[in-house]
PDB file of N, CA and C in Angstrom:
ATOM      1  N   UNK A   1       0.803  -1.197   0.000  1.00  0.00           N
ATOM      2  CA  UNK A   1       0.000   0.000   0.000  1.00  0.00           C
ATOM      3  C   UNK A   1       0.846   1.262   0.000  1.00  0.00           C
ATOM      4  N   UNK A   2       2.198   0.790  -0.554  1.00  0.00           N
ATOM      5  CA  UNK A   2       2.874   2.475  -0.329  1.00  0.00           C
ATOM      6  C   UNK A   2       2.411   3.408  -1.472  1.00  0.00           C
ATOM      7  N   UNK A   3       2.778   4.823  -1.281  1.00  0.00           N
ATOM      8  CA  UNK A   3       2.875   5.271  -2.309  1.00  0.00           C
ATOM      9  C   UNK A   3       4.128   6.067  -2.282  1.00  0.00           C
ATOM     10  N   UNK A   4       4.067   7.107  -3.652  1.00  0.00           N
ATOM     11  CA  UNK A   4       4.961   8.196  -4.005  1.00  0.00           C
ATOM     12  C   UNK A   4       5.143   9.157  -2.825  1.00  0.00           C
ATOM     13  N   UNK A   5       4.839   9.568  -2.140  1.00  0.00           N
ATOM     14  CA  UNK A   5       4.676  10.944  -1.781  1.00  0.00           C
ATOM     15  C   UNK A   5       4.913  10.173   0.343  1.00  0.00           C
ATOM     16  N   UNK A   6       6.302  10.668   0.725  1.00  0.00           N
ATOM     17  CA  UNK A   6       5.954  10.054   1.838  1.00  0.00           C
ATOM     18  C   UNK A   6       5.053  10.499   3.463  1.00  0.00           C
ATOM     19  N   UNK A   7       4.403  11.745   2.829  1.00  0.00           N
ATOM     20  CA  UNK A   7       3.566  11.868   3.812  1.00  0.00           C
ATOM     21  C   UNK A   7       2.054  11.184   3.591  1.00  0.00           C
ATOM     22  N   UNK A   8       1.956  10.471   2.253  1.00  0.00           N
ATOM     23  CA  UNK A   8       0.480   9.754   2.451  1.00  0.00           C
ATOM     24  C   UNK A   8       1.067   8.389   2.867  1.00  0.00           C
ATOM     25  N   UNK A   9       2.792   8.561   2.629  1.00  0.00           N
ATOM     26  CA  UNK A   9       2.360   7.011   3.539  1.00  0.00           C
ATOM     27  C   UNK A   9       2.442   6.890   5.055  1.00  0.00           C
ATOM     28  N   UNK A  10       3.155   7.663   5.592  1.00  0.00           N
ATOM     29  CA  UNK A  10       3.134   8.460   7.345  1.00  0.00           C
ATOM     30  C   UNK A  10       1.440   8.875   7.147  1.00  0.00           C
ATOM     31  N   UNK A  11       0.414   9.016   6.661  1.00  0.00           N
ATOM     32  CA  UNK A  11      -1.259   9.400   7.082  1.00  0.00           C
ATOM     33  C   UNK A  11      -1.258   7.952   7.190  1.00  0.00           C
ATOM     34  N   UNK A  12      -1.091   6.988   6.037  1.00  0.00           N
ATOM     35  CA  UNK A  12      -1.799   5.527   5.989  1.00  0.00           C
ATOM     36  C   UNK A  12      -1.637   4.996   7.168  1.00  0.00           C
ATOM     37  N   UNK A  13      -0.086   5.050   7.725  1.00  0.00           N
ATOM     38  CA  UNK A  13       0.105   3.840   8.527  1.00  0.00           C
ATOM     39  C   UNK A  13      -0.413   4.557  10.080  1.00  0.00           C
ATOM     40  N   UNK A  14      -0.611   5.935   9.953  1.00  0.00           N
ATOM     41  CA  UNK A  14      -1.351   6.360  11.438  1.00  0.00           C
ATOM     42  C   UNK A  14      -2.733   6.096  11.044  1.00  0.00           C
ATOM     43  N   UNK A  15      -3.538   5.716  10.043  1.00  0.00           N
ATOM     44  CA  UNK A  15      -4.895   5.416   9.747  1.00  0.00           C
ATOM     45  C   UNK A  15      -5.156   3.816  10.080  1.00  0.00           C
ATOM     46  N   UNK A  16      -3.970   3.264   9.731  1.00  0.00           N
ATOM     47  CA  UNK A  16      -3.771   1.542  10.215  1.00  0.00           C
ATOM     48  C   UNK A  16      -3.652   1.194  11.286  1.00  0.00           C
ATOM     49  N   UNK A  17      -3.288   2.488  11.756  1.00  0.00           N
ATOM     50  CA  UNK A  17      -2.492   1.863  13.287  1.00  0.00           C
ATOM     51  C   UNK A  17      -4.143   2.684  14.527  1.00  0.00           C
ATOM     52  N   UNK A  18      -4.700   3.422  13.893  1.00  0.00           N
ATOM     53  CA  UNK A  18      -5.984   3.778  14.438  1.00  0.00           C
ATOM     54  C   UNK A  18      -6.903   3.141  14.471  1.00  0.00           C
ATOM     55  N   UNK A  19      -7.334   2.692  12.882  1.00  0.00           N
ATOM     56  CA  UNK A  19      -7.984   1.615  12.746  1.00  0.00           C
ATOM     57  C   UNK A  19      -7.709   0.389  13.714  1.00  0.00           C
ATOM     58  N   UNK A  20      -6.717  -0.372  13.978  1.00  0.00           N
ATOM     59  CA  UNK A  20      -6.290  -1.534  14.758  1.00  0.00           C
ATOM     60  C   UNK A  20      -7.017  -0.899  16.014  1.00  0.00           C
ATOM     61  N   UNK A  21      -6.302   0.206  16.826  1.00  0.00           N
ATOM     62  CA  UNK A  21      -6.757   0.723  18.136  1.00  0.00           C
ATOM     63  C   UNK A  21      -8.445   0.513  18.022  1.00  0.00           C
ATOM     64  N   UNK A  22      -9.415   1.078  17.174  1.00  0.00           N
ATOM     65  CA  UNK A  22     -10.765   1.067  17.480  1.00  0.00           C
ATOM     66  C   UNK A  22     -10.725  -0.573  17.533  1.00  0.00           C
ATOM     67  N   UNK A  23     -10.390  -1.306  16.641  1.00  0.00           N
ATOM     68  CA  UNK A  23     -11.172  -2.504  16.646  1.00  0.00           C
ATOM     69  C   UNK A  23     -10.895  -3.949  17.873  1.00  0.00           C
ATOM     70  N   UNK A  24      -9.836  -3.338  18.238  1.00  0.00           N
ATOM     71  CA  UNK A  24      -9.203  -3.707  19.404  1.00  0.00           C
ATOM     72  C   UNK A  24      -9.979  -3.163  20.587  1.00  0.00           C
ATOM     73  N   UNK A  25      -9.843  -1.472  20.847  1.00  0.00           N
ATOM     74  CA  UNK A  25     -10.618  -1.291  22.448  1.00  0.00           C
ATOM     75  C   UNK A  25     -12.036  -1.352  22.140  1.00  0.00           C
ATOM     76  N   UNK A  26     -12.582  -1.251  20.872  1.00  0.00           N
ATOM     77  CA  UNK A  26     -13.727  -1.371  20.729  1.00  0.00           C
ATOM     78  C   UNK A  26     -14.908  -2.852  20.432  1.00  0.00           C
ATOM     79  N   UNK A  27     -14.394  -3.807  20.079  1.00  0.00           N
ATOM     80  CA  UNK A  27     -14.663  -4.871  19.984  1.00  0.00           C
ATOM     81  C   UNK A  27     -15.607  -4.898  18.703  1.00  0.00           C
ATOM     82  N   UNK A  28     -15.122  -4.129  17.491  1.00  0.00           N
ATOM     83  CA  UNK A  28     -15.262  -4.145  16.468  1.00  0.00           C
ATOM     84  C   UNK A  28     -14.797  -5.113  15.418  1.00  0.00           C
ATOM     85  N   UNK A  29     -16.095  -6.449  14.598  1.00  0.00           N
ATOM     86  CA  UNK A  29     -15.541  -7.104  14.288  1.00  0.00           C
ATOM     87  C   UNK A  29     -14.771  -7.356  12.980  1.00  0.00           C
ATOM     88  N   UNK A  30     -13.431  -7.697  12.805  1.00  0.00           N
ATOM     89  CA  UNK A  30     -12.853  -7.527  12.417  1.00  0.00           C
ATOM     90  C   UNK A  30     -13.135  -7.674  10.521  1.00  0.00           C
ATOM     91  N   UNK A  31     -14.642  -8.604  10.735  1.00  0.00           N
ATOM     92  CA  UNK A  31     -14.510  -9.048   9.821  1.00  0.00           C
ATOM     93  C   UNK A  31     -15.843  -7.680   8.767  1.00  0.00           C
ATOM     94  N   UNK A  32     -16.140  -6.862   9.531  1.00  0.00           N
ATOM     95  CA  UNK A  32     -16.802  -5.874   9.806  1.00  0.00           C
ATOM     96  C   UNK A  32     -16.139  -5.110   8.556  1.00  0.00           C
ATOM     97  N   UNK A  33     -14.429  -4.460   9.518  1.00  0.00           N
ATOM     98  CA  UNK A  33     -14.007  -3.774   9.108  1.00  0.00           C
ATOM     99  C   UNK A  33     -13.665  -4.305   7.863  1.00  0.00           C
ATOM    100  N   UNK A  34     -12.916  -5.714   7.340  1.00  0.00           N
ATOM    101  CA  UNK A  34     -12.882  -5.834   6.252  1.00  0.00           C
ATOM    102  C   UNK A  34     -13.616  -5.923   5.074  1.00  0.00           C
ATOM    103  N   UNK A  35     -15.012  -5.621   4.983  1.00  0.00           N
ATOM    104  CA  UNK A  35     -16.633  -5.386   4.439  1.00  0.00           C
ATOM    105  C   UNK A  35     -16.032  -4.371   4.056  1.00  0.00           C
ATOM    106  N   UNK A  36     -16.119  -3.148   5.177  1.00  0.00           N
ATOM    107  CA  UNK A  36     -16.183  -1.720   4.692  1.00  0.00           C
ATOM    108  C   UNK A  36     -14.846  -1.384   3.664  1.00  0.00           C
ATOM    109  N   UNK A  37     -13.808  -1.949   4.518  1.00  0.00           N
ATOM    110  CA  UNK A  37     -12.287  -1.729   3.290  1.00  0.00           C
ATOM    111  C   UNK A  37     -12.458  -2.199   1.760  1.00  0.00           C
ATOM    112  N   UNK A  38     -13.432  -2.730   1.758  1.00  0.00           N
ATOM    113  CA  UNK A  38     -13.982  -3.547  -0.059  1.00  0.00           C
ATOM    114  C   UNK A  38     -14.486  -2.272  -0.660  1.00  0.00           C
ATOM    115  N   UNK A  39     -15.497  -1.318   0.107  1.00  0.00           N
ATOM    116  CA  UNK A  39     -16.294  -0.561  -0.545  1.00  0.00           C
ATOM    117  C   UNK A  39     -15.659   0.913  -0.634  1.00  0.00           C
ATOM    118  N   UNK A  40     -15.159   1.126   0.543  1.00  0.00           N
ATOM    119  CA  UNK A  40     -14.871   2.797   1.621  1.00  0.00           C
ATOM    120  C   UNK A  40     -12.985   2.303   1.492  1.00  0.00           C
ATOM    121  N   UNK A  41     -12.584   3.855   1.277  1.00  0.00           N
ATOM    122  CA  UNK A  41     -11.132   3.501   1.555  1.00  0.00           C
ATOM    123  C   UNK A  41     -10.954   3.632   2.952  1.00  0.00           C
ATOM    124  N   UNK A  42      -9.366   3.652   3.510  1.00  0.00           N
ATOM    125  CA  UNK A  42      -9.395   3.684   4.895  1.00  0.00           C
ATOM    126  C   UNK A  42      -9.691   4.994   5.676  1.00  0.00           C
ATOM    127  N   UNK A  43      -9.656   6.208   5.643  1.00  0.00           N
ATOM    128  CA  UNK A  43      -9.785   7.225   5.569  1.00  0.00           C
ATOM    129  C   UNK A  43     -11.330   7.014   6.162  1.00  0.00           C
ATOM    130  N   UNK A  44     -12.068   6.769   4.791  1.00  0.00           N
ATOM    131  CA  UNK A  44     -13.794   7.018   5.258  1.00  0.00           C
ATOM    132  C   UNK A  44     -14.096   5.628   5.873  1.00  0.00           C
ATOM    133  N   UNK A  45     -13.679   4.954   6.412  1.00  0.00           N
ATOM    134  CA  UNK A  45     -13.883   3.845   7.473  1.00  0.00           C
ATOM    135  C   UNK A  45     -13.663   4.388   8.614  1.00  0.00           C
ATOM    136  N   UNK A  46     -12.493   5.185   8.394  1.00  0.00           N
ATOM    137  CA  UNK A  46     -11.880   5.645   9.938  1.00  0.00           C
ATOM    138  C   UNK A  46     -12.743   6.812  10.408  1.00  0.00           C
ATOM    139  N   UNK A  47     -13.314   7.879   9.553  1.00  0.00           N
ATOM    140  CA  UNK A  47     -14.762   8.610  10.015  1.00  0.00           C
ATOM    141  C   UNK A  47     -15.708   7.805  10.198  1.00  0.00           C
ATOM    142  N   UNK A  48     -16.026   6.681   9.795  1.00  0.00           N
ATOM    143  CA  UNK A  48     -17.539   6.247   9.808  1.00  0.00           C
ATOM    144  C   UNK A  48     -17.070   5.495  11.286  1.00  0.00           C
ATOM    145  N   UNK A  49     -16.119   4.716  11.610  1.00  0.00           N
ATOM    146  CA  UNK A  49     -15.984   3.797  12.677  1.00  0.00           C
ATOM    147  C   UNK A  49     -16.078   5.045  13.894  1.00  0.00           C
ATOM    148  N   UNK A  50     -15.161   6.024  13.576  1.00  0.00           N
ATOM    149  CA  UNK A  50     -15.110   6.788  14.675  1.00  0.00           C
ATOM    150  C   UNK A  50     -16.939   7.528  15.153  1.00  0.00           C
ATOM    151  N   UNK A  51     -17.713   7.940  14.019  1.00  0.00           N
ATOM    152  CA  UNK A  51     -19.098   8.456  14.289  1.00  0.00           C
ATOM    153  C   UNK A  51     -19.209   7.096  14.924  1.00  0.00           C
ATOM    154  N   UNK A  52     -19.604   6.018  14.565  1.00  0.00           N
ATOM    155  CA  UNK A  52     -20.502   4.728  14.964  1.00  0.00           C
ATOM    156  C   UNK A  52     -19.903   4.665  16.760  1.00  0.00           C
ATOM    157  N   UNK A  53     -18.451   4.590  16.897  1.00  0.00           N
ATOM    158  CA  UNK A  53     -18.226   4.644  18.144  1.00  0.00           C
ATOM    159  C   UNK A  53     -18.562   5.934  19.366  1.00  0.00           C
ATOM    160  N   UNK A  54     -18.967   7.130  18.400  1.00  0.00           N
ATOM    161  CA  UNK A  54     -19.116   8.037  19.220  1.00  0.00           C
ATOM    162  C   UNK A  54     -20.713   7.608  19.683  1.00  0.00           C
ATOM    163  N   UNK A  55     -21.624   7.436  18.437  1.00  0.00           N
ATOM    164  CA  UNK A  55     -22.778   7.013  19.150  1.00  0.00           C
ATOM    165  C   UNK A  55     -23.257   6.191  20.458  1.00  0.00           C
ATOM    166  N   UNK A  56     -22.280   5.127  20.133  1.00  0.00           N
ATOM    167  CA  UNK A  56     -22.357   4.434  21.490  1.00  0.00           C
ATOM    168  C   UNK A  56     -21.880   4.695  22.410  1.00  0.00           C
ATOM    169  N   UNK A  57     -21.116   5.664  23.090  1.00  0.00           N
ATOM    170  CA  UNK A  57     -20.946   6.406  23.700  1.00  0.00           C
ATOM    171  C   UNK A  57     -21.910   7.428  24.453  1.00  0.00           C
ATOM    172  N   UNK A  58     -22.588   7.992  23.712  1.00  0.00           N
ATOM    173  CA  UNK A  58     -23.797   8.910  24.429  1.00  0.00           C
ATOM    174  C   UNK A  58     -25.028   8.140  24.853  1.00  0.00           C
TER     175      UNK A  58
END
């Protein structure tokens, strides 16, 4: 998943390494997240996981 430019690959791997954190403290299943990575890049997984976790929260 690298690319050209090395600050999208320093965003990716803090988007990978975020992603892991939700699905880990969150008990998000894994197989969940790999659904959404088919459709949504990681980026708009990592907004949508983060809204979905804020909901459950309030």
């Amino acid at each position: 998943m690298a690319t050209s430019d090395p600050r999208d690959d320093s965003a990716l791997q803090y988007a990978l390494e975020e992603l892991e954190h939700m699905v880990v403290d969150n008990g998000l299943a894994r197989s969940e997240i790999m659904a959404l990575l088919e459709v949504m890049n990681i980026y708009e997984v990592l907004d949508y996981l983060d809204a979905k976790i804020a909901n459950r929260l309030q």
